[in-house]
PDB file of N, CA and C in Angstrom:
ATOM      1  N   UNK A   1     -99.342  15.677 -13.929  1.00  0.00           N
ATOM      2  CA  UNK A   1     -98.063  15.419 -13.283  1.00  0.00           C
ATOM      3  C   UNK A   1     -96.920  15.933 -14.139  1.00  0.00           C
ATOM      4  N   UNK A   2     -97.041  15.915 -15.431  1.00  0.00           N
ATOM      5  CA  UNK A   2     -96.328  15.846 -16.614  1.00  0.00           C
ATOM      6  C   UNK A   2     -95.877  17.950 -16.131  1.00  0.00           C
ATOM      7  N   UNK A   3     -96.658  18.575 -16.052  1.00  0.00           N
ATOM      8  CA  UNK A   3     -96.507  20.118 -16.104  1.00  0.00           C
ATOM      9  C   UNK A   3     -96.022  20.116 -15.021  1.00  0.00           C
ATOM     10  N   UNK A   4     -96.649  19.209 -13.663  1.00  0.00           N
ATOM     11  CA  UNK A   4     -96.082  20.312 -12.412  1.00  0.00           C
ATOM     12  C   UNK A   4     -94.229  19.439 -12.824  1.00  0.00           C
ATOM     13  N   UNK A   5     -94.088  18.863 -13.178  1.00  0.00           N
ATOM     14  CA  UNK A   5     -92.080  18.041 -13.318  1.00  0.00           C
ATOM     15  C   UNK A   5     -91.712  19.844 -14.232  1.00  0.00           C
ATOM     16  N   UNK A   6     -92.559  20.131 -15.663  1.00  0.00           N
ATOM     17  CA  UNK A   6     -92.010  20.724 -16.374  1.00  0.00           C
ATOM     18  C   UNK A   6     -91.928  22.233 -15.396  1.00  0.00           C
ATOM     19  N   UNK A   7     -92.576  22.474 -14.719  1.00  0.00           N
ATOM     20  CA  UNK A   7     -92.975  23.946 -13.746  1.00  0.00           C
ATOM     21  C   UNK A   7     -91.820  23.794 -12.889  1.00  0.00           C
ATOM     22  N   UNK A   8     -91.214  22.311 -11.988  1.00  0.00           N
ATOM     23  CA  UNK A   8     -90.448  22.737 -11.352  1.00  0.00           C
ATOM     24  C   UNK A   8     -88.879  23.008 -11.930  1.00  0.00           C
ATOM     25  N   UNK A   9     -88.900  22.147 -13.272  1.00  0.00           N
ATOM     26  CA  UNK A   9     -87.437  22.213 -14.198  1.00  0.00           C
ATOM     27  C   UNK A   9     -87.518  23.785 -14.407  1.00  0.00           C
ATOM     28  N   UNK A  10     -88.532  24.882 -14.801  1.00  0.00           N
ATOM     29  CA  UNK A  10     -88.324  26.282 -15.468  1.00  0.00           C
ATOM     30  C   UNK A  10     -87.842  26.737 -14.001  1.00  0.00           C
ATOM     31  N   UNK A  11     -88.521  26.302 -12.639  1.00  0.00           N
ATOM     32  CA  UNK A  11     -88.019  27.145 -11.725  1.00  0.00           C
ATOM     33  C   UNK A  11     -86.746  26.827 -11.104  1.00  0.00           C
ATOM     34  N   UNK A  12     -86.448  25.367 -11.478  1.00  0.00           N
ATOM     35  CA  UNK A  12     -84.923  25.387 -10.811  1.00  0.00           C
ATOM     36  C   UNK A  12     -83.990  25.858 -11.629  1.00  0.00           C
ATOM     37  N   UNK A  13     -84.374  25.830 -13.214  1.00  0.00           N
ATOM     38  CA  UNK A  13     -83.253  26.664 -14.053  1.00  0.00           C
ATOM     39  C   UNK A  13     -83.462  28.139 -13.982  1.00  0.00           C
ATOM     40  N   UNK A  14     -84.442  28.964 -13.681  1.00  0.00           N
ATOM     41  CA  UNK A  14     -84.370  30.231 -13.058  1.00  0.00           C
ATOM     42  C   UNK A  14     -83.512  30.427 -12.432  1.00  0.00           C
ATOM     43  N   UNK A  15     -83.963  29.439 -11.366  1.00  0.00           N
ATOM     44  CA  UNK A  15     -82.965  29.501  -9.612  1.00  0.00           C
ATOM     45  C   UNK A  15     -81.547  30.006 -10.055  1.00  0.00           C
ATOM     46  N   UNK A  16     -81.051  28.893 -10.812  1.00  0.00           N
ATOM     47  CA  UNK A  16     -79.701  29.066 -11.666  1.00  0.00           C
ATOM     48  C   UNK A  16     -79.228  29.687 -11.995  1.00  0.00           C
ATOM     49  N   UNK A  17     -80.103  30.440 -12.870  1.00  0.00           N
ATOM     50  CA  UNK A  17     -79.354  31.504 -13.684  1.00  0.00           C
ATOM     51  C   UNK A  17     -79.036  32.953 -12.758  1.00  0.00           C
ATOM     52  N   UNK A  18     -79.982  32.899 -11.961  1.00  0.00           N
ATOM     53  CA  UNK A  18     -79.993  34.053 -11.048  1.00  0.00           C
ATOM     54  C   UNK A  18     -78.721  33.776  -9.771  1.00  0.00           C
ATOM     55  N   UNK A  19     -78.869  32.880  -9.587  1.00  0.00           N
ATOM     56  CA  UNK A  19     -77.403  32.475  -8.620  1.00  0.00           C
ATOM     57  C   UNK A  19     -76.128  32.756  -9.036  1.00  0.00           C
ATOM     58  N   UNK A  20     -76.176  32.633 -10.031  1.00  0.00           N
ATOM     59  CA  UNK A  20     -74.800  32.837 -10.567  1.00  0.00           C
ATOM     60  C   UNK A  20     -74.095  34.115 -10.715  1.00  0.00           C
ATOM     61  N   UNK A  21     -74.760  34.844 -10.983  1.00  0.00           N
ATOM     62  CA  UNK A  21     -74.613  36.678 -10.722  1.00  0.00           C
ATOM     63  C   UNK A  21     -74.407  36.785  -9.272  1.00  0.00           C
ATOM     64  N   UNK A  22     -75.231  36.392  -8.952  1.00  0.00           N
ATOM     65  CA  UNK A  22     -74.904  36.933  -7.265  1.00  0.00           C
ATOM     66  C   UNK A  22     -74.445  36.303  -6.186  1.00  0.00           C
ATOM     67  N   UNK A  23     -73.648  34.782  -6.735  1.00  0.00           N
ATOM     68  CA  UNK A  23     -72.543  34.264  -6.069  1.00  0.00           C
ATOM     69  C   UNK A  23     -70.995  35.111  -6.557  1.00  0.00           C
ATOM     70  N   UNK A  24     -71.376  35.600  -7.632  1.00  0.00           N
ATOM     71  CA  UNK A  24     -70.017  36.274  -8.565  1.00  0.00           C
ATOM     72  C   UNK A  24     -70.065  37.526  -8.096  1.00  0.00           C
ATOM     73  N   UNK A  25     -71.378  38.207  -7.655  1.00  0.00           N
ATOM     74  CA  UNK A  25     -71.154  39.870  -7.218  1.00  0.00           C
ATOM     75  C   UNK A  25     -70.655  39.607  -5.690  1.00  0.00           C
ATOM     76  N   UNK A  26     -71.331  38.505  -4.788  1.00  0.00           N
ATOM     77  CA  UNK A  26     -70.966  38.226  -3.482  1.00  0.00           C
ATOM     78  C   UNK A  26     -69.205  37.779  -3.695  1.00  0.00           C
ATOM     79  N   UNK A  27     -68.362  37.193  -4.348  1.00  0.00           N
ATOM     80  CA  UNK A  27     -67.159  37.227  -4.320  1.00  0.00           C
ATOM     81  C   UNK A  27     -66.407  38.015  -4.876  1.00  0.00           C
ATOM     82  N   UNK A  28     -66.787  39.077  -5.665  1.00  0.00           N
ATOM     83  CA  UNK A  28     -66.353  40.594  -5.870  1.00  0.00           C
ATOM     84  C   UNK A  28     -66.325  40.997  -4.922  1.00  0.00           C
ATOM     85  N   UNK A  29     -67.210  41.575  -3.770  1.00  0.00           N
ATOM     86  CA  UNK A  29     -67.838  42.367  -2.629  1.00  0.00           C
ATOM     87  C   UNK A  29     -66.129  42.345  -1.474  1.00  0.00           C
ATOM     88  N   UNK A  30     -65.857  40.843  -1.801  1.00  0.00           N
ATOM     89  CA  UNK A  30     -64.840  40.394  -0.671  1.00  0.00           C
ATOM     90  C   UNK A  30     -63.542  41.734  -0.632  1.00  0.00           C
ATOM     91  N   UNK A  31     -62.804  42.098   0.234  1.00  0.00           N
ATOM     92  CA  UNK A  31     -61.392  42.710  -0.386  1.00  0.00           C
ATOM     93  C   UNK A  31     -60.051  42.085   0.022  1.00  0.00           C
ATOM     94  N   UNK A  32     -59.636  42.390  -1.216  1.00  0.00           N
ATOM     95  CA  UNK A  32     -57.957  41.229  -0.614  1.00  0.00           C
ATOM     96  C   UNK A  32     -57.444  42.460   0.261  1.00  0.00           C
ATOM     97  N   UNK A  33     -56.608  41.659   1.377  1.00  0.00           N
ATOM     98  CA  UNK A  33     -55.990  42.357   2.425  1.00  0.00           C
ATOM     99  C   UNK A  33     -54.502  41.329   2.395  1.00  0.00           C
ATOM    100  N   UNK A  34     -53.609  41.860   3.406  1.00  0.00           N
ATOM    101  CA  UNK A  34     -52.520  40.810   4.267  1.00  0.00           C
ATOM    102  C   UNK A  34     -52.558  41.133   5.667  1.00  0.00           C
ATOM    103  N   UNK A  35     -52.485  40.131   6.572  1.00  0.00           N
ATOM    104  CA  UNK A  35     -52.414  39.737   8.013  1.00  0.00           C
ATOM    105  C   UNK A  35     -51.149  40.999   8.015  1.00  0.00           C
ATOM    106  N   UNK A  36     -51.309  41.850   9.221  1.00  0.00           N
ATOM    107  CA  UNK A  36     -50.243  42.321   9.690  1.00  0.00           C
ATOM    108  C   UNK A  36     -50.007  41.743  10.887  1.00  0.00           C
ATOM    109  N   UNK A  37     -51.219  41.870  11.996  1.00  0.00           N
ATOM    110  CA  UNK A  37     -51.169  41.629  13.135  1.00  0.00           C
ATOM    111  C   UNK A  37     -52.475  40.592  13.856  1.00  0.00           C
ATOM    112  N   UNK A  38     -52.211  40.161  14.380  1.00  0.00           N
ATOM    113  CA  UNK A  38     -53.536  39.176  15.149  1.00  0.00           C
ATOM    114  C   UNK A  38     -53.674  39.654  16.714  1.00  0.00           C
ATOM    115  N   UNK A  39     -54.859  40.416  17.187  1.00  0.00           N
ATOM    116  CA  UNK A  39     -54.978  40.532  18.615  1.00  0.00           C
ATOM    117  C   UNK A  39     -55.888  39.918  19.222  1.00  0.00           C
ATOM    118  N   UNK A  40     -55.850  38.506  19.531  1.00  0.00           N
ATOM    119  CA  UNK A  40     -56.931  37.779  19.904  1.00  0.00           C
ATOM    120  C   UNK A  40     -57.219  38.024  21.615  1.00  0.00           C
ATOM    121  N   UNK A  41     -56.339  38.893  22.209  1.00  0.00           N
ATOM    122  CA  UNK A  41     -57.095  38.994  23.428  1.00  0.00           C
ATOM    123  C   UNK A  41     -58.127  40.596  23.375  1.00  0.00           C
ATOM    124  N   UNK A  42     -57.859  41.257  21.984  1.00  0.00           N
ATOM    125  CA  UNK A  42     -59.094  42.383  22.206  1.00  0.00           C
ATOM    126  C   UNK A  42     -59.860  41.884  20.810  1.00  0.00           C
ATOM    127  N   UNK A  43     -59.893  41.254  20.234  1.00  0.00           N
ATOM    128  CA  UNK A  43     -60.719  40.697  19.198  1.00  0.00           C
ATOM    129  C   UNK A  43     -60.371  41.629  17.931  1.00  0.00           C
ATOM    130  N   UNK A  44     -59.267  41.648  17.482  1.00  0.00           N
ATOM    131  CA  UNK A  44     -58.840  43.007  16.494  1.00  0.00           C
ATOM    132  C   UNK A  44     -57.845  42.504  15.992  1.00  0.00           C
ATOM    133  N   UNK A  45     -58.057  42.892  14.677  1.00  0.00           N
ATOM    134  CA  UNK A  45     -56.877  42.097  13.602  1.00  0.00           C
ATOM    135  C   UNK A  45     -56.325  43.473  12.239  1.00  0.00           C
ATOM    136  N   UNK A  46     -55.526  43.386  12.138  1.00  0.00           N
ATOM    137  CA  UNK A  46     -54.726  44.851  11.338  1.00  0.00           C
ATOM    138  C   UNK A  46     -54.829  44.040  10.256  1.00  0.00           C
ATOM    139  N   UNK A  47     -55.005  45.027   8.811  1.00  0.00           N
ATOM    140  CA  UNK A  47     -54.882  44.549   8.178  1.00  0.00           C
ATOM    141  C   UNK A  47     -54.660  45.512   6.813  1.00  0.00           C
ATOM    142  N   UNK A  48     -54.103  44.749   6.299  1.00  0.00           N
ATOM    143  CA  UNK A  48     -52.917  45.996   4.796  1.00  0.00           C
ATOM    144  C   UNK A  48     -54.302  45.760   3.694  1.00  0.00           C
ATOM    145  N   UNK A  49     -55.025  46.611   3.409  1.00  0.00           N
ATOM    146  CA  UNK A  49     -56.114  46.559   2.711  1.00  0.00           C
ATOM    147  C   UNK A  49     -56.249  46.728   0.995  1.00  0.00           C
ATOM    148  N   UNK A  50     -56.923  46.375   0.393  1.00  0.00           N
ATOM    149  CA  UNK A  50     -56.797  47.364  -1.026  1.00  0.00           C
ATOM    150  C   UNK A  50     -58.216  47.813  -0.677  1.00  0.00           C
ATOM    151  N   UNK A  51     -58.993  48.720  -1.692  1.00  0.00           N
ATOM    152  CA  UNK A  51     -60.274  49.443  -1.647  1.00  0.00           C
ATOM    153  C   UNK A  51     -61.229  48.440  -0.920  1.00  0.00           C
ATOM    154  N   UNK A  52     -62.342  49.192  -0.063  1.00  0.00           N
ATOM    155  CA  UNK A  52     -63.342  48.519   0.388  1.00  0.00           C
ATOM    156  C   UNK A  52     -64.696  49.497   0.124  1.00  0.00           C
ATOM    157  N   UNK A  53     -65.257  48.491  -1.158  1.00  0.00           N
ATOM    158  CA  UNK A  53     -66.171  49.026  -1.806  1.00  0.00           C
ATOM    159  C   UNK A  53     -67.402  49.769  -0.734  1.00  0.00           C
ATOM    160  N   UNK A  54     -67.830  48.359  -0.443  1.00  0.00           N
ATOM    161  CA  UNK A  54     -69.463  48.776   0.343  1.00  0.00           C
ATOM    162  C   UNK A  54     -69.056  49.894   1.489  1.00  0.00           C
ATOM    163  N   UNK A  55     -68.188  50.152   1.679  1.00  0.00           N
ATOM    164  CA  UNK A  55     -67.477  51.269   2.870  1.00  0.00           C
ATOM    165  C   UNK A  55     -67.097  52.315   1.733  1.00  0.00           C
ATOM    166  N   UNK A  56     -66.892  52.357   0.800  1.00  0.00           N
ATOM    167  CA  UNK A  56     -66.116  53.427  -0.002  1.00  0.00           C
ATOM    168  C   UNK A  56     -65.315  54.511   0.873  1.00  0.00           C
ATOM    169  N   UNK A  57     -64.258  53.038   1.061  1.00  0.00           N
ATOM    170  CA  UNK A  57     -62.946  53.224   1.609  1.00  0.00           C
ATOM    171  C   UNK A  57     -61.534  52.954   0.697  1.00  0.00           C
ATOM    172  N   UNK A  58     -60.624  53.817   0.618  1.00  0.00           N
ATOM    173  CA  UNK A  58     -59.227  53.434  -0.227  1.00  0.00           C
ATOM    174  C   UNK A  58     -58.768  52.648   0.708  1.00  0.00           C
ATOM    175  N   UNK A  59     -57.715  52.024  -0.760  1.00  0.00           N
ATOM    176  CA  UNK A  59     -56.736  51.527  -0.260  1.00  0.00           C
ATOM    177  C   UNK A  59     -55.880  52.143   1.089  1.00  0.00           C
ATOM    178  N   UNK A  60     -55.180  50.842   2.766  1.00  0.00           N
ATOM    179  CA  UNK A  60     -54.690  51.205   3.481  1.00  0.00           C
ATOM    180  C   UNK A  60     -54.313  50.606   4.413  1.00  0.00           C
ATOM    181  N   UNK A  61     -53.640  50.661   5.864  1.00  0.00           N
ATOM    182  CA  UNK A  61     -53.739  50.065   7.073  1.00  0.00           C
ATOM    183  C   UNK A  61     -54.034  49.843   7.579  1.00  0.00           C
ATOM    184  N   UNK A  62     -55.089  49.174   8.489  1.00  0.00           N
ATOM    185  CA  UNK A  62     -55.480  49.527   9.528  1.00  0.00           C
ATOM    186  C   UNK A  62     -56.423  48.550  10.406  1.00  0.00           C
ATOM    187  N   UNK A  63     -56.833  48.878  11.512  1.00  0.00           N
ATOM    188  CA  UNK A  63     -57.396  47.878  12.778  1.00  0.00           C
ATOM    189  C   UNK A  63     -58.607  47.511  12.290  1.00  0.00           C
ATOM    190  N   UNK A  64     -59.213  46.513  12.421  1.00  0.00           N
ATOM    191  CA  UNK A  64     -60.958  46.240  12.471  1.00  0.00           C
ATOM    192  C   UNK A  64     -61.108  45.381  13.974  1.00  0.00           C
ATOM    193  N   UNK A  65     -61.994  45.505  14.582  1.00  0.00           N
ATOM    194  CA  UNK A  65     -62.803  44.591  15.104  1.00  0.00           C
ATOM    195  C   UNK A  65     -63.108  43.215  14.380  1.00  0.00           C
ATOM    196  N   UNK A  66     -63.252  42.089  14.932  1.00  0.00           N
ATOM    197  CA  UNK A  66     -63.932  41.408  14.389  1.00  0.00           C
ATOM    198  C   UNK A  66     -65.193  40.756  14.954  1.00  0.00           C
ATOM    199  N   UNK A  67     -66.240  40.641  13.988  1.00  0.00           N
ATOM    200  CA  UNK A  67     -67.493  39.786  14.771  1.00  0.00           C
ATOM    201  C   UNK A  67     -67.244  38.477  15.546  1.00  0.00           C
ATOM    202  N   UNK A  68     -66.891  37.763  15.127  1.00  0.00           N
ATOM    203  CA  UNK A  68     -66.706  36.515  15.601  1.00  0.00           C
ATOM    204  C   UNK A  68     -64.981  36.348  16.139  1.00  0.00           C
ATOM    205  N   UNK A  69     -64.767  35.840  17.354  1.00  0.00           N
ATOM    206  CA  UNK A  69     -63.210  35.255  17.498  1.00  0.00           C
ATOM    207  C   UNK A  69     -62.622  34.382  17.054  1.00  0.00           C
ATOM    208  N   UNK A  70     -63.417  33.258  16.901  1.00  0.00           N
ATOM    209  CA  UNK A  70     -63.109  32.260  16.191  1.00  0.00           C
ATOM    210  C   UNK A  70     -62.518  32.666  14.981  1.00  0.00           C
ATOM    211  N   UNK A  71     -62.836  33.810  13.771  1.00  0.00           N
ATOM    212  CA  UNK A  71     -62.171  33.967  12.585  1.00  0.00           C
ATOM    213  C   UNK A  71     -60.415  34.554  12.986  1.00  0.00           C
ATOM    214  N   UNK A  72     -60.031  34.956  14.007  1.00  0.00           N
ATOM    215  CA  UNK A  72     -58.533  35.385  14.040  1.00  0.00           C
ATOM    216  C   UNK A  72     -57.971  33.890  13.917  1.00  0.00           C
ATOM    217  N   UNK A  73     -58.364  32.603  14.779  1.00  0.00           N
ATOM    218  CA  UNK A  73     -57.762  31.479  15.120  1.00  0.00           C
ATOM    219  C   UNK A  73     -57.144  30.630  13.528  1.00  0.00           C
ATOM    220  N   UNK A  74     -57.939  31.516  12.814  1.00  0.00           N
ATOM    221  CA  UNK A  74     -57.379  30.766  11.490  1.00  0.00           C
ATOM    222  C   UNK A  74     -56.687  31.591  10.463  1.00  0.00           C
ATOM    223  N   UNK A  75     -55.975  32.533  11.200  1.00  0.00           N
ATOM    224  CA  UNK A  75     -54.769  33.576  10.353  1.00  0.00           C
ATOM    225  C   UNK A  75     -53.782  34.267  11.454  1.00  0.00           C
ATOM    226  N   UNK A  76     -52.730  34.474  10.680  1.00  0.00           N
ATOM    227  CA  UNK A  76     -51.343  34.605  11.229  1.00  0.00           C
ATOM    228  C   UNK A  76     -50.641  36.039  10.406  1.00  0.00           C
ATOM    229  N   UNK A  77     -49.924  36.739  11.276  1.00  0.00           N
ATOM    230  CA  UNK A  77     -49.467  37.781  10.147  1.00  0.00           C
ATOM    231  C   UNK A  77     -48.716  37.100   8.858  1.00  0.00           C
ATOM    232  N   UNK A  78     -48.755  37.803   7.861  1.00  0.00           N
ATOM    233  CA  UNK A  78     -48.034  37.713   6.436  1.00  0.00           C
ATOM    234  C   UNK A  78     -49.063  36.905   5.607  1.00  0.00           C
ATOM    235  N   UNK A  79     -50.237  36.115   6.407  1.00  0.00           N
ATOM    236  CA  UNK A  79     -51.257  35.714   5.701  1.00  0.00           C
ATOM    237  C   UNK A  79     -51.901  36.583   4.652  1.00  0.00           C
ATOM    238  N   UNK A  80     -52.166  35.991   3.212  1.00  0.00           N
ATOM    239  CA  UNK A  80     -53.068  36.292   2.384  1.00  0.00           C
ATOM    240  C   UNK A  80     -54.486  36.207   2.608  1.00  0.00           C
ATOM    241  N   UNK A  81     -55.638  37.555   2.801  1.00  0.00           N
ATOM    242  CA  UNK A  81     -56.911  37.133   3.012  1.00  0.00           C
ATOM    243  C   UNK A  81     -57.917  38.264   2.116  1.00  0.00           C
ATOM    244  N   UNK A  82     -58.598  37.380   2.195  1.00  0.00           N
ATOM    245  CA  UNK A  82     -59.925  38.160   1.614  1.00  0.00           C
ATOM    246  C   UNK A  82     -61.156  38.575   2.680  1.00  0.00           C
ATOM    247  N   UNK A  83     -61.491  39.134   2.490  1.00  0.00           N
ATOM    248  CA  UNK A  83     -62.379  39.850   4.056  1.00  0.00           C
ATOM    249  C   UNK A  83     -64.134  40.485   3.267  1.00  0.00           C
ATOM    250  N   UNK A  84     -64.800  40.739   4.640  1.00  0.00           N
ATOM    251  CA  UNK A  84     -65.983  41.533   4.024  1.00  0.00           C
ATOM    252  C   UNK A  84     -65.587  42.347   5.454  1.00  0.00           C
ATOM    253  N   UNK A  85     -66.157  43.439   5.586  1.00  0.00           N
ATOM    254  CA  UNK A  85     -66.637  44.492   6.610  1.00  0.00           C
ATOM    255  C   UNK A  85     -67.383  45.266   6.563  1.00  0.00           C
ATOM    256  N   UNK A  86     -68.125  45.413   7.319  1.00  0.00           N
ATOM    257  CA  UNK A  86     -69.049  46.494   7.660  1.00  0.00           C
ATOM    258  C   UNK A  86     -68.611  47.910   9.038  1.00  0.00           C
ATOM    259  N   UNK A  87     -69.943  48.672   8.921  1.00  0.00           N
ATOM    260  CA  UNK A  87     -69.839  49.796   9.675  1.00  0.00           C
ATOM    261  C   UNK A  87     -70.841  49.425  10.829  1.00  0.00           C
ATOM    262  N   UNK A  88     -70.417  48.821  12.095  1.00  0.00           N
ATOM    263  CA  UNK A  88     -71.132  49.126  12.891  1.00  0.00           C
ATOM    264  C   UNK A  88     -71.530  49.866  13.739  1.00  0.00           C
ATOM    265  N   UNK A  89     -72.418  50.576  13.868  1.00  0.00           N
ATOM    266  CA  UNK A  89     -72.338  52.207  14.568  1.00  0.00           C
ATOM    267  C   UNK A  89     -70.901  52.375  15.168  1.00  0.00           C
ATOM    268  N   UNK A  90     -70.312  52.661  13.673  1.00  0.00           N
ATOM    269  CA  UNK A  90     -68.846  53.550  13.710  1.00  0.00           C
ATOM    270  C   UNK A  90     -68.034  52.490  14.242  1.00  0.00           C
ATOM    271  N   UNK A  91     -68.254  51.470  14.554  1.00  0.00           N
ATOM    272  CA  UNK A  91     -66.627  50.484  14.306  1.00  0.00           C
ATOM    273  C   UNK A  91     -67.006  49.454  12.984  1.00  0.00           C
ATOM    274  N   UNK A  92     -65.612  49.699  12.808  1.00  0.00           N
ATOM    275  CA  UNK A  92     -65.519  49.119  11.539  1.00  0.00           C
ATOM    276  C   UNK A  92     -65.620  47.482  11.802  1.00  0.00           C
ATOM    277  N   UNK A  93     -66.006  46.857  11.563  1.00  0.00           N
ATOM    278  CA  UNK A  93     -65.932  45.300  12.034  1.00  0.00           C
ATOM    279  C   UNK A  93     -65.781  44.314  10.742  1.00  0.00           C
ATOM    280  N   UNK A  94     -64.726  42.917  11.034  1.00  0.00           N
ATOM    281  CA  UNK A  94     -64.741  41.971   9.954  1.00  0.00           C
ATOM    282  C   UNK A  94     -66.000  41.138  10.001  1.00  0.00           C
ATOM    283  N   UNK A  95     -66.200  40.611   9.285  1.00  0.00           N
ATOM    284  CA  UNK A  95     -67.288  39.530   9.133  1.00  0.00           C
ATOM    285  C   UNK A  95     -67.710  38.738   8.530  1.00  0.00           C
ATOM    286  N   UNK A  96     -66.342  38.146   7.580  1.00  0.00           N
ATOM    287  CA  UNK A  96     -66.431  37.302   6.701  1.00  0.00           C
ATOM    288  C   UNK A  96     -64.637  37.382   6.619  1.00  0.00           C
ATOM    289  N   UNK A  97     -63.852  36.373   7.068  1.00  0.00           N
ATOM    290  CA  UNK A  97     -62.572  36.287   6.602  1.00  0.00           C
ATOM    291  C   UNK A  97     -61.796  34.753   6.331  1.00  0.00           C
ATOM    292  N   UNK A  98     -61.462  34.698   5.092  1.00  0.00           N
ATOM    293  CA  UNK A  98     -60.913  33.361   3.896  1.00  0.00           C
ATOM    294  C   UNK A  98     -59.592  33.704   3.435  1.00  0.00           C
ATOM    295  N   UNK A  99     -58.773  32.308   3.584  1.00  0.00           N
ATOM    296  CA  UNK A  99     -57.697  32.672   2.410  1.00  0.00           C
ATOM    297  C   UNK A  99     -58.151  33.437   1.360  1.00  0.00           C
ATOM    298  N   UNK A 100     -57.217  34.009   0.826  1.00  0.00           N
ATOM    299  CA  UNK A 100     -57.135  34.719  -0.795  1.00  0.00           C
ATOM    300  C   UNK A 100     -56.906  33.525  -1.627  1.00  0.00           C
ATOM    301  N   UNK A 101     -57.536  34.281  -2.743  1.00  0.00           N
ATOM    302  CA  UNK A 101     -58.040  33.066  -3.640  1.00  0.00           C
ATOM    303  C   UNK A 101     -56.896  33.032  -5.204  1.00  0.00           C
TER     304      UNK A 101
END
């Protein structure tokens, strides 16, 4: 009994150590933006960008789609946000959007 307690302590402090990198690379990944515009009747939100890595996209303006509607209902232009996006066969879409931190 004594080993399987000590087997599961090495694997939950594994767990640990490995989480921590890649809760920290997953909140790198994010990019700060500002709310320009909210279009909740076509599901599209503008937004003043800095670089977007996983797109290796510059800094800029511009429209996304978003996956979900529910994420416009909780931002307003001049809002501070942090975002993820992807490429979905060629629209750009949000899919992760939070206050800035």
């Amino acid at each position: 009994m004594k080993s399987l307690q000590q087997l599961i302590t090495v694997a939950a402090l594994a767990a640990a150590s490995f989480a921590g990198p890649v809760l920290a690379q997953a909140a790198a990944d994010m990019t700060q933006a500002e709310v320009r515009k909210v279009d909740t009747e076509n599901r599209k939100l503008t937004l003043k960008h800095g670089p977007i890595k996983n797109l290796d996209m510059p800094a800029m303006t511009m429209v996304f789609e978003v996956k979900d509607a529910a994420l416009l209902a909780k931002v307003k232009a001049g809002d501070k946000v942090q975002f993820r996006a992807v490429d979905n066969a060629g629209k750009l879409t949000v899919t992760e959007l939070q206050p800035a931190k």
